[in-house]
C-alpha atoms as a PDB file:
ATOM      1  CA  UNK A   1      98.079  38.417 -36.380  1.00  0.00           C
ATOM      2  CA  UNK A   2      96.379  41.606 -37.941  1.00  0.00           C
ATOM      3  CA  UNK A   3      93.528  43.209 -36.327  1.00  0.00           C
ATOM      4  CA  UNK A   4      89.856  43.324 -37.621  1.00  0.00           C
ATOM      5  CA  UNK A   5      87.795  46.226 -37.849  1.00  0.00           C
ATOM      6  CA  UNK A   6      84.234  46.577 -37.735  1.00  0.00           C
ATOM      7  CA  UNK A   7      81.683  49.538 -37.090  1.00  0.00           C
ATOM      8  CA  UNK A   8      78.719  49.067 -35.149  1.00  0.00           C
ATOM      9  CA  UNK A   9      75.588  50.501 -36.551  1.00  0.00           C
ATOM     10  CA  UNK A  10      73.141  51.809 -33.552  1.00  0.00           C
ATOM     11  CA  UNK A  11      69.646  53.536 -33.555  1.00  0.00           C
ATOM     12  CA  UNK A  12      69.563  57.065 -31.020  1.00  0.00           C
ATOM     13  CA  UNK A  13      69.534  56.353 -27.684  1.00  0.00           C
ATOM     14  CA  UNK A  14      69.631  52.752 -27.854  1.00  0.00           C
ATOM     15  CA  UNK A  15      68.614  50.004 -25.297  1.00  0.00           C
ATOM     16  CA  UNK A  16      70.776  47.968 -23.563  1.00  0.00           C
ATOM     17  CA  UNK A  17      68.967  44.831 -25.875  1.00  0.00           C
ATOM     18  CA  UNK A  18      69.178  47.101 -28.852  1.00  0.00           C
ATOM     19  CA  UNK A  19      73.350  48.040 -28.382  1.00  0.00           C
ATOM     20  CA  UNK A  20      73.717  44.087 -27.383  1.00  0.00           C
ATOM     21  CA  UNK A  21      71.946  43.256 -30.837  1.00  0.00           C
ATOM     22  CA  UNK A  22      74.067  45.654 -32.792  1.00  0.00           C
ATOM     23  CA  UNK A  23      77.657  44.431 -31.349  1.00  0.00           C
ATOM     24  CA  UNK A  24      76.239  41.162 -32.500  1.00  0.00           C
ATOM     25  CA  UNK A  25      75.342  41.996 -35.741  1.00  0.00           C
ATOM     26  CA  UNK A  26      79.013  44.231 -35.586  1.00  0.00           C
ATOM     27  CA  UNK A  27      81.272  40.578 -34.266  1.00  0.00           C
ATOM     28  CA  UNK A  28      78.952  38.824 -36.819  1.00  0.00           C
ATOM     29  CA  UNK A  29      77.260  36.588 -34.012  1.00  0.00           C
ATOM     30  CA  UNK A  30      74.122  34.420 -35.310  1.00  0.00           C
ATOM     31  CA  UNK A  31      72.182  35.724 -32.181  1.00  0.00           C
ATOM     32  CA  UNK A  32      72.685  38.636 -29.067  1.00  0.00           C
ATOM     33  CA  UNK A  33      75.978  38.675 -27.889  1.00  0.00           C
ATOM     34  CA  UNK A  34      75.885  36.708 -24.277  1.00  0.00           C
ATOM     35  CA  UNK A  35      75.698  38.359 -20.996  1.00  0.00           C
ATOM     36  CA  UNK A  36      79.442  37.716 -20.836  1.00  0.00           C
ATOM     37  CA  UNK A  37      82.096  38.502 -23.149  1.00  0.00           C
ATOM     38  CA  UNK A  38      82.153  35.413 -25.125  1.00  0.00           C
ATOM     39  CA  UNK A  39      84.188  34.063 -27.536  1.00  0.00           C
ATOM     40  CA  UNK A  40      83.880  37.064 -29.914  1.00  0.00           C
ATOM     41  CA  UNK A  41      85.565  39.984 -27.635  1.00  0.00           C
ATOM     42  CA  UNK A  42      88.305  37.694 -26.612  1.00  0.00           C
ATOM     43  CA  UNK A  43      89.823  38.087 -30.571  1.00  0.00           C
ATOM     44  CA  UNK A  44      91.925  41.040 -30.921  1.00  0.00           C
ATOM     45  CA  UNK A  45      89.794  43.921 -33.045  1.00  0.00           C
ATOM     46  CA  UNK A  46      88.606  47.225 -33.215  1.00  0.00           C
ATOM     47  CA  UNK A  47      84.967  47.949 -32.428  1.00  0.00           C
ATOM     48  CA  UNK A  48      84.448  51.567 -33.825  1.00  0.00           C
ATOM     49  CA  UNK A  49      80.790  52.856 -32.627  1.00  0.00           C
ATOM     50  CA  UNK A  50      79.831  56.276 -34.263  1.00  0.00           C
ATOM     51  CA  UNK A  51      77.556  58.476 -32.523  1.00  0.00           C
ATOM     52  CA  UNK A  52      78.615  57.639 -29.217  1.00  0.00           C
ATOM     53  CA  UNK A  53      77.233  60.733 -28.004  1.00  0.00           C
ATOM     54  CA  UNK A  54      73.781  59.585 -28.372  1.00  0.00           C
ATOM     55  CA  UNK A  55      74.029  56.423 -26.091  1.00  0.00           C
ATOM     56  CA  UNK A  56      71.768  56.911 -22.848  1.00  0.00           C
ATOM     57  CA  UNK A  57      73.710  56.381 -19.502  1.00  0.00           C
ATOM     58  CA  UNK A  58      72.671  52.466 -19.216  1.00  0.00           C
ATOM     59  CA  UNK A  59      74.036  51.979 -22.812  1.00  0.00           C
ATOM     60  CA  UNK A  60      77.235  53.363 -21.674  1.00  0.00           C
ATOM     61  CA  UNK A  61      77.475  51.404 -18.645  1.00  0.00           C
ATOM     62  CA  UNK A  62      76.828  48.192 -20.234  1.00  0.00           C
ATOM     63  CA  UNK A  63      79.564  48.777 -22.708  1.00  0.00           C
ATOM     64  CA  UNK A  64      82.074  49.600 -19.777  1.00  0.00           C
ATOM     65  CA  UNK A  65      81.118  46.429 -17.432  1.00  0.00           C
ATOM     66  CA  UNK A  66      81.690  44.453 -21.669  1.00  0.00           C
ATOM     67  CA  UNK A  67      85.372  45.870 -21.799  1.00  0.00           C
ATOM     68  CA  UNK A  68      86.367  45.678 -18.237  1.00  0.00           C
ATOM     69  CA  UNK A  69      86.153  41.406 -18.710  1.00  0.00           C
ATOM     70  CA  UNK A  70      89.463  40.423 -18.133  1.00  0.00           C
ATOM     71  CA  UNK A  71      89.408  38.251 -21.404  1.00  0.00           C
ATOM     72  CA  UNK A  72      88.262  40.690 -23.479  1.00  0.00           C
ATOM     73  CA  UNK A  73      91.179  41.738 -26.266  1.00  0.00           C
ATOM     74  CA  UNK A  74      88.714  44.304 -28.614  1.00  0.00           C
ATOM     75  CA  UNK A  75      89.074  47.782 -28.403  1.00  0.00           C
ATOM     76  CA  UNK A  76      86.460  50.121 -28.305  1.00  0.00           C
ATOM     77  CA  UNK A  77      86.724  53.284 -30.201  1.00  0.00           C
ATOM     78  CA  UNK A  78      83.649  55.697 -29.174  1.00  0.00           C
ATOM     79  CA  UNK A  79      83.005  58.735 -31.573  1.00  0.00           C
ATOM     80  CA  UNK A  80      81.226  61.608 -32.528  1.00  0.00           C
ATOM     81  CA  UNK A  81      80.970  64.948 -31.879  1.00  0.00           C
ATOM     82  CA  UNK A  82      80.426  65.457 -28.189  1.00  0.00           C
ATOM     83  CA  UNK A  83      80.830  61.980 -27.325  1.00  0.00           C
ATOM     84  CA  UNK A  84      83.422  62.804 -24.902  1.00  0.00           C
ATOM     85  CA  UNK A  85      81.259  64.344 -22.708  1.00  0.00           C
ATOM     86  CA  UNK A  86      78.480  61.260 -23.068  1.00  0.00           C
ATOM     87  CA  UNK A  87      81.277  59.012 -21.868  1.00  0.00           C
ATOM     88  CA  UNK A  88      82.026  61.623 -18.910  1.00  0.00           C
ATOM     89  CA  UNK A  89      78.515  61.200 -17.643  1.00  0.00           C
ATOM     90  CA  UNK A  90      80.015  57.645 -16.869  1.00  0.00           C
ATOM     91  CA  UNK A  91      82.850  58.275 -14.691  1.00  0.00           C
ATOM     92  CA  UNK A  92      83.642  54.556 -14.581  1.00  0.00           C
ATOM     93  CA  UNK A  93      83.756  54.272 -18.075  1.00  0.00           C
ATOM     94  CA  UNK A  94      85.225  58.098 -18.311  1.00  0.00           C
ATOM     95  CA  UNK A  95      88.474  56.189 -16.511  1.00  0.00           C
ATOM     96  CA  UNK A  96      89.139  53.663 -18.107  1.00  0.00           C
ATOM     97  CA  UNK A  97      89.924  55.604 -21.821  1.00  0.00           C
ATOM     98  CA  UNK A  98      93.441  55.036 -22.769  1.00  0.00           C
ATOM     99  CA  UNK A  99      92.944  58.210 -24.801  1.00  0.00           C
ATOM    100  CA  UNK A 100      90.891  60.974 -25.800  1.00  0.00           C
ATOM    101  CA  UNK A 101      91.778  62.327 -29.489  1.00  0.00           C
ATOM    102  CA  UNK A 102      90.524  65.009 -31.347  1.00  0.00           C
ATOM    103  CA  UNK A 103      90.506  64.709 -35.359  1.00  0.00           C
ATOM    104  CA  UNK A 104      90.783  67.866 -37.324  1.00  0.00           C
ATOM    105  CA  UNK A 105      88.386  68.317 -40.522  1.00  0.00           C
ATOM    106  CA  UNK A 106      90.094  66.619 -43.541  1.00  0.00           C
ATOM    107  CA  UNK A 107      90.583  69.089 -46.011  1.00  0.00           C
ATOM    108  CA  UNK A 108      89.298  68.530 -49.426  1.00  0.00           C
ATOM    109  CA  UNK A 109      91.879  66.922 -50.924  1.00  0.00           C
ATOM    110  CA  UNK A 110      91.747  63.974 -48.193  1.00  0.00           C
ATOM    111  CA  UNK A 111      87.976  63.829 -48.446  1.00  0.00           C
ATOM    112  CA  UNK A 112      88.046  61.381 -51.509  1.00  0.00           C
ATOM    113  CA  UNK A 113      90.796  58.953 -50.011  1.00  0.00           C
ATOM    114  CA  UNK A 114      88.885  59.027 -46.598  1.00  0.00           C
ATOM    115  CA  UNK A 115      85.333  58.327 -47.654  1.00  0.00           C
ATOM    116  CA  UNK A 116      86.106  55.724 -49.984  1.00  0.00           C
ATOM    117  CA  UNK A 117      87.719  53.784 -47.284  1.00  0.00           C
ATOM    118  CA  UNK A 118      84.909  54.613 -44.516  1.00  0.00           C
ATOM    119  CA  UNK A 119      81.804  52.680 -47.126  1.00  0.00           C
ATOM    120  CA  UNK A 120      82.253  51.190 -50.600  1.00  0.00           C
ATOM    121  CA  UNK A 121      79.932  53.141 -51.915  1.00  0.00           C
ATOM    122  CA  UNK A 122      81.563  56.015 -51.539  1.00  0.00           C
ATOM    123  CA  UNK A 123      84.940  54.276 -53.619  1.00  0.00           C
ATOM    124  CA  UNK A 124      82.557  54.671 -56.882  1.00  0.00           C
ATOM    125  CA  UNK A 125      82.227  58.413 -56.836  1.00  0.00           C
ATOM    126  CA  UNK A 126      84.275  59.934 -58.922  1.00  0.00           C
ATOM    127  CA  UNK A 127      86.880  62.160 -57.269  1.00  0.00           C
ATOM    128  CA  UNK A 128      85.326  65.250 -59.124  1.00  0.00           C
ATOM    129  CA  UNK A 129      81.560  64.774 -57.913  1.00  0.00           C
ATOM    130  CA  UNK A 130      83.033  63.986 -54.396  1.00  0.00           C
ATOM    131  CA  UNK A 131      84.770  67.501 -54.220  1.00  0.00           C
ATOM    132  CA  UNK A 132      81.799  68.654 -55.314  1.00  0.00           C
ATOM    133  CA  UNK A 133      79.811  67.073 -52.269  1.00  0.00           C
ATOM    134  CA  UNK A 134      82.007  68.339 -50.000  1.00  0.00           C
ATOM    135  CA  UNK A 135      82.417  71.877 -51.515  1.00  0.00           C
ATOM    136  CA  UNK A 136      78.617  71.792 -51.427  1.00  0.00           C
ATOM    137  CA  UNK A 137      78.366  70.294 -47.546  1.00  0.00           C
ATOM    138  CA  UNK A 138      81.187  73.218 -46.428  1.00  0.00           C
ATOM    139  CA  UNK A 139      79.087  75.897 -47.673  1.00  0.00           C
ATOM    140  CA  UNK A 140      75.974  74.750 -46.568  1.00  0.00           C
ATOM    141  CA  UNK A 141      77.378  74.284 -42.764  1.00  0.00           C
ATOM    142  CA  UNK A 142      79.025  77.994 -43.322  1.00  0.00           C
ATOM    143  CA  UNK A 143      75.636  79.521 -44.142  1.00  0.00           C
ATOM    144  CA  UNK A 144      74.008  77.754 -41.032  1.00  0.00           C
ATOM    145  CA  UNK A 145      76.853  78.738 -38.716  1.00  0.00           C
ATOM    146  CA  UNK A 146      76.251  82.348 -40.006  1.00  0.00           C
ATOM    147  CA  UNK A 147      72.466  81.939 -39.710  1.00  0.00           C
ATOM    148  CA  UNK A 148      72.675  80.097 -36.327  1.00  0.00           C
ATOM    149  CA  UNK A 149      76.017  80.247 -34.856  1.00  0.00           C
ATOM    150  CA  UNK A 150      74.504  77.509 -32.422  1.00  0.00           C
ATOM    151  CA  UNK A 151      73.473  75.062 -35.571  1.00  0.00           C
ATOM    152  CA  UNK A 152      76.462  74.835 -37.086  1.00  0.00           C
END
């Protein structure tokens, strides 16, 4: 049985009703996800949730008490720059990660292969205007980490 993935799309600092919405929308549920598990966690998957560093404490908590359900058979992959220390605020949540990874910058010859798999739209940019994006996004974050060394 192969494994589903699915990203779930959430606002800053979400509410718990707002982050129960958006796994909904992510297990494609016709309404919230139920106060338990349900049905939908139970099916092997990957839940990836970008940004996790921008979840507020209660947001966090709510996902932990979702993944410690015995049933449930999705894993939850939290990212973003600093999320490690959101999910540290949680130390209940902060033990239960099977592991904490840290992923180099692609250089630009694996920028192309890797965008056009993270969004469709990015698969119809040519690979010559996407090295151009990136070329464009490197020198910009350069500038404002010699600007700001605390911006960048």
């Amino acid at each position: 049985m192969g494994l589903s993935l699915s990203r779930v799309h959430v606002s800053v600092h979400p509410t718990v009703p707002e982050l129960r919405r958006a796994l909904a929308d992510a297990l494609d549920m016709d309404k919230r996800l139920p106060h338990g598990t349900g049905e939908a966690l139970r099916k092997p998957r990957v839940l990836v949730l970008d940004e996790a560093q921008r979840l507020p404490v209660p947001a966090l908590e709510y996902l932990r008490g979702l993944w410690d359900h015995p049933d449930t058979d999705t894993a939850l992959v939290l990212a973003g720059a600093g999320s490690e220390r959101a999910v540290r605020r949680v130390p209940a949540l902060a033990s239960r990660v099977l592991a904490w990874e840290l992923v180099p910058r692609f250089g630009s010859a694996e920028v192309t292969t890797v965008m056009a798999a993270f969004h469709p739209l990015w698969a119809e940019v040519a690979e010559g205007d996407m090295a151009w994006v990136d070329e464009a996004l490197r020198a910009a974050q350069e500038m404002a980490r010699r600007a700001s060394p605390t911006l960048a």
